[in-house]
N, C-alpha and C. Protein backbone atom coordinates (compact mmCIF):
# COMPACT_ATOMS: atom_id res chain seq x y z
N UNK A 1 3.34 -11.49 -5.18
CA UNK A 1 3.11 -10.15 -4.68
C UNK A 1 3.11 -10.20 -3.15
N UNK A 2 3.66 -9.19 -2.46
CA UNK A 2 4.03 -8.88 -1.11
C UNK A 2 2.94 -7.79 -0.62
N UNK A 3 2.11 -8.26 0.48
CA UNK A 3 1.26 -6.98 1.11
C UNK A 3 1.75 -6.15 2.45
N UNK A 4 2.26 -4.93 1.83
CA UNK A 4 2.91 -4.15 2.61
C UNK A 4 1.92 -3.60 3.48
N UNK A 5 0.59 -2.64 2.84
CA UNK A 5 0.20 -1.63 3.66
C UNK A 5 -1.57 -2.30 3.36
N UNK A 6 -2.47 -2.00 4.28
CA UNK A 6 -3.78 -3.27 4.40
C UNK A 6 -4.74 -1.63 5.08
N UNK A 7 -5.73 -0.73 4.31
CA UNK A 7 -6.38 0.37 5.24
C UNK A 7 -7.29 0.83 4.22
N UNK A 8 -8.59 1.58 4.87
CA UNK A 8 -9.60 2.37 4.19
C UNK A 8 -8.81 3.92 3.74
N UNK A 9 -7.75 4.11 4.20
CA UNK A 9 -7.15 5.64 4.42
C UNK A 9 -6.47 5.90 2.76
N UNK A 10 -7.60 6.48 2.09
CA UNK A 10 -7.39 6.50 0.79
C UNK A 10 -5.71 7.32 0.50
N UNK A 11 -6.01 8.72 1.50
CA UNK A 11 -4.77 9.48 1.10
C UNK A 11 -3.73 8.65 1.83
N UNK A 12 -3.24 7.67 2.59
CA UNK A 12 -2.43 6.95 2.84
C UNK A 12 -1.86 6.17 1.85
N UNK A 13 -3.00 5.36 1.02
CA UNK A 13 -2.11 4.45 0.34
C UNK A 13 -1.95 5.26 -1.22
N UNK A 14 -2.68 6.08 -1.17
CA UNK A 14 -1.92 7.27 -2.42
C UNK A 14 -0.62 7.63 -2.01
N UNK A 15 -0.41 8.59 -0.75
CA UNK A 15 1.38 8.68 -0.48
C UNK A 15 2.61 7.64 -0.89
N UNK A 16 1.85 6.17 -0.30
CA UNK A 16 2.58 5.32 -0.63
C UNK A 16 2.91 5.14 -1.58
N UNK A 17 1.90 4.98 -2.27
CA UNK A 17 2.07 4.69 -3.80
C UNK A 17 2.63 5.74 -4.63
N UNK A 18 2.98 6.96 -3.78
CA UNK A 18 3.63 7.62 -4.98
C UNK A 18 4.70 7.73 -4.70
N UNK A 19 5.07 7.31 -3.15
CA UNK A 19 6.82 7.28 -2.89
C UNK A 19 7.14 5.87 -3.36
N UNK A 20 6.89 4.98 -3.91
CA UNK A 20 7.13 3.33 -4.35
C UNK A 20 7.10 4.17 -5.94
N UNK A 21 6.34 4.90 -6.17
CA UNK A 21 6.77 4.90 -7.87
C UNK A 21 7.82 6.02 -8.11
N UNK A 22 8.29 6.79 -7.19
CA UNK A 22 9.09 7.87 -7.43
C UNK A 22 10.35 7.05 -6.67
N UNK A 23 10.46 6.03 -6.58
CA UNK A 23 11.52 5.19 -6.40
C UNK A 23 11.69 4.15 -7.28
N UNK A 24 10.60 4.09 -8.10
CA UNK A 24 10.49 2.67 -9.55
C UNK A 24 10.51 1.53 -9.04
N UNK A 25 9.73 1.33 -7.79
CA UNK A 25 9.34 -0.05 -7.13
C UNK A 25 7.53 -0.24 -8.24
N UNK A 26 7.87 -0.86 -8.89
CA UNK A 26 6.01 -1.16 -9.07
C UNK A 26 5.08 -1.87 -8.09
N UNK A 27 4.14 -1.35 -8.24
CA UNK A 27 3.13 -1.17 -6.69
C UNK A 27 1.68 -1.20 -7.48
N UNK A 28 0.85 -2.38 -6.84
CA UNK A 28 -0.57 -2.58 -7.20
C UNK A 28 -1.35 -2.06 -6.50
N UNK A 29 -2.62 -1.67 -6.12
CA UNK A 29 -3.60 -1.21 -5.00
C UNK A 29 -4.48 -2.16 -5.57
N UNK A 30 -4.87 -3.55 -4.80
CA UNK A 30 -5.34 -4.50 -4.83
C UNK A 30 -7.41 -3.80 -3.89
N UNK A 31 -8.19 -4.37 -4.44
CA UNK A 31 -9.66 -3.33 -3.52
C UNK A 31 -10.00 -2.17 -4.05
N UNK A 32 -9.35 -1.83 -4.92
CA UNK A 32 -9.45 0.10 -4.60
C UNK A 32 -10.66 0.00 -5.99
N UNK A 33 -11.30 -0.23 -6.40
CA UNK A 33 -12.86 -0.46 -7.24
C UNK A 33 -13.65 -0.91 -6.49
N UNK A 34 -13.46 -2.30 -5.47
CA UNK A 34 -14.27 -2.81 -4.67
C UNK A 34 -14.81 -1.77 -3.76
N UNK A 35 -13.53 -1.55 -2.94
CA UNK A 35 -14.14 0.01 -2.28
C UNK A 35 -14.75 1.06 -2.19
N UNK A 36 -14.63 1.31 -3.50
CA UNK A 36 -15.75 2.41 -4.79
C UNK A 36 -16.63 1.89 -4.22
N UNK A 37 -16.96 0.60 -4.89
CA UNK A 37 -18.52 0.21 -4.93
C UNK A 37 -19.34 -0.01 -3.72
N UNK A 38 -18.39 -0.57 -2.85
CA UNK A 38 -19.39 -0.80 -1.44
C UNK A 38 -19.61 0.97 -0.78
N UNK A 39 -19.58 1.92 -1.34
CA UNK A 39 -19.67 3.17 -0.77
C UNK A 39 -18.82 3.56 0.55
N UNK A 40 -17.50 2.87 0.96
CA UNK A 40 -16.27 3.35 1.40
C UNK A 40 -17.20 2.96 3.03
N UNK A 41 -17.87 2.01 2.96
CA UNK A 41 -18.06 2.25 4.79
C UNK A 41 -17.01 1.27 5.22
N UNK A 42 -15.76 0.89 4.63
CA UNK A 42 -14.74 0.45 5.43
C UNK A 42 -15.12 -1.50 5.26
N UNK A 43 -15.53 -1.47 4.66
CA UNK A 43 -15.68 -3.66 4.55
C UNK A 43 -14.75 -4.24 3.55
N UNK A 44 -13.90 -3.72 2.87
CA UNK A 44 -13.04 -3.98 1.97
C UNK A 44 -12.41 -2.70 2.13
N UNK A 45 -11.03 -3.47 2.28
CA UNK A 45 -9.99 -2.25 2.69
C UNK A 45 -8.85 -2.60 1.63
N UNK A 46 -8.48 -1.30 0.93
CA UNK A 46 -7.42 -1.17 -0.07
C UNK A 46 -6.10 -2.00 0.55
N UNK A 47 -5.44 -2.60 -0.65
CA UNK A 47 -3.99 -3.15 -0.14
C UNK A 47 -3.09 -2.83 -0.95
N UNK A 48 -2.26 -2.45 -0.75
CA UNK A 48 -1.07 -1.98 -2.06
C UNK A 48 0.01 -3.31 -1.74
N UNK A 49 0.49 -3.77 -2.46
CA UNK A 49 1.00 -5.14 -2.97
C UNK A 49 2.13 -4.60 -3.97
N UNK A 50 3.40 -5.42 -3.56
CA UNK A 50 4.28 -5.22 -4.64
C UNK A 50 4.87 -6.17 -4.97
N UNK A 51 5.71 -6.18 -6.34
CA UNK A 51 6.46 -8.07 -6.46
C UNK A 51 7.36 -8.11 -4.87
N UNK A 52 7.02 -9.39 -4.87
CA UNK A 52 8.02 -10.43 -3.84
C UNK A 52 9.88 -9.90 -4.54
N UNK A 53 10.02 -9.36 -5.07
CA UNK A 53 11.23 -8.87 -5.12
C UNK A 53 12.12 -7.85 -5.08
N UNK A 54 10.61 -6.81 -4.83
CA UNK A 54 11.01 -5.16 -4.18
C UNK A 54 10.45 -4.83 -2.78
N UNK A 55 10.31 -5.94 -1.94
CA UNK A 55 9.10 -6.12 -0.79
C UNK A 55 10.33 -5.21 0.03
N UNK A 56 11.54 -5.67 -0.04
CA UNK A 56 12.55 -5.51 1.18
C UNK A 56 12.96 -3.71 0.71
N UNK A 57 13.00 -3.65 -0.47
CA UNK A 57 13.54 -2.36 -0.58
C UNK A 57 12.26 -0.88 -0.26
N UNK A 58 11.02 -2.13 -0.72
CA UNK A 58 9.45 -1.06 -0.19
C UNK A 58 9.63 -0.87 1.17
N UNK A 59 10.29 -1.47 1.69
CA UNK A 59 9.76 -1.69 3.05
C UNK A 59 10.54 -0.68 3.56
N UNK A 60 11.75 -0.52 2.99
CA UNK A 60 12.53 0.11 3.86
C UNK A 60 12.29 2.06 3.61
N UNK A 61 11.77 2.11 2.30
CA UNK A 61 11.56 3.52 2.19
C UNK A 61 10.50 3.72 2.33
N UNK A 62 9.18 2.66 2.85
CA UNK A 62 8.03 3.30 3.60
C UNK A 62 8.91 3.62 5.01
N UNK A 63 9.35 2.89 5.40
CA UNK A 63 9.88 3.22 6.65
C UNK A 63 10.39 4.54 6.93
N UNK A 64 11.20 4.70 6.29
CA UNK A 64 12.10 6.21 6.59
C UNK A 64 11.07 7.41 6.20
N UNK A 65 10.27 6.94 5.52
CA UNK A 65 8.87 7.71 5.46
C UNK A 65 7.85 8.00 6.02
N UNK A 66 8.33 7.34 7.40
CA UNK A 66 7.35 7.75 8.70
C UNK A 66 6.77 6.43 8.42
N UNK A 67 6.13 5.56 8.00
CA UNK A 67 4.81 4.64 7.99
C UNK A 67 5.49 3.22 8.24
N UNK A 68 6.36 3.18 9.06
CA UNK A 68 6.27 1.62 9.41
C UNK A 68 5.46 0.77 10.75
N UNK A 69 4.13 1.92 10.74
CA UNK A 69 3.41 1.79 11.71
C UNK A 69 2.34 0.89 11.14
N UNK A 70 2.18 1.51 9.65
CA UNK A 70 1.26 1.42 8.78
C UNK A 70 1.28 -0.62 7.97
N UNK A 71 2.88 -0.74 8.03
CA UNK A 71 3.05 -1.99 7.28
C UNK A 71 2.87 -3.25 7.57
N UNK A 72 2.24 -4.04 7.09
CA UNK A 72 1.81 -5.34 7.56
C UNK A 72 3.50 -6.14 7.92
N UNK A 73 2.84 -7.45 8.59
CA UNK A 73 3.78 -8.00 9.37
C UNK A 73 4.72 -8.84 8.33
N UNK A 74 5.89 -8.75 8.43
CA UNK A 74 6.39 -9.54 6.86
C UNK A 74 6.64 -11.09 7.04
């Protein structure tokens, strides 16, 4: 698994995750229970993760999607 996008910004990695599935890239949100539980003051930050074999094609339609501000370093 490839970590594209690393943030507390819940509606961020929801967008993402719904332009990666409305493209049929499968996409994990790795934290996102942990986060629940610590009451969101930001100490565990959501990661959306995808196979090592749609990393290049995620990458490129977060991009054109405005957020390659957002994507970790590959």
């Amino acid at each position: 698994m490839t970590e594209l996008i690393r943030s507390n910004d819940i509606v961020l990695i929801g967008f993402a995750e719904s332009l990666l599935a409305s493209a049929e890239i499968p996409a994990f949100v790795a934290n996102g229970h942990m986060s629940g539980l610590e009451g969101s003051i930001g100490a565990f930050a959501r990661r959306l993760l995808v196979p090592a074999d749609h990393a290049v094609q995620a990458r490129r339609l977060l991009t054109e999607a405005g957020l390659a501000h957002e994507l970790r370093d590959a």
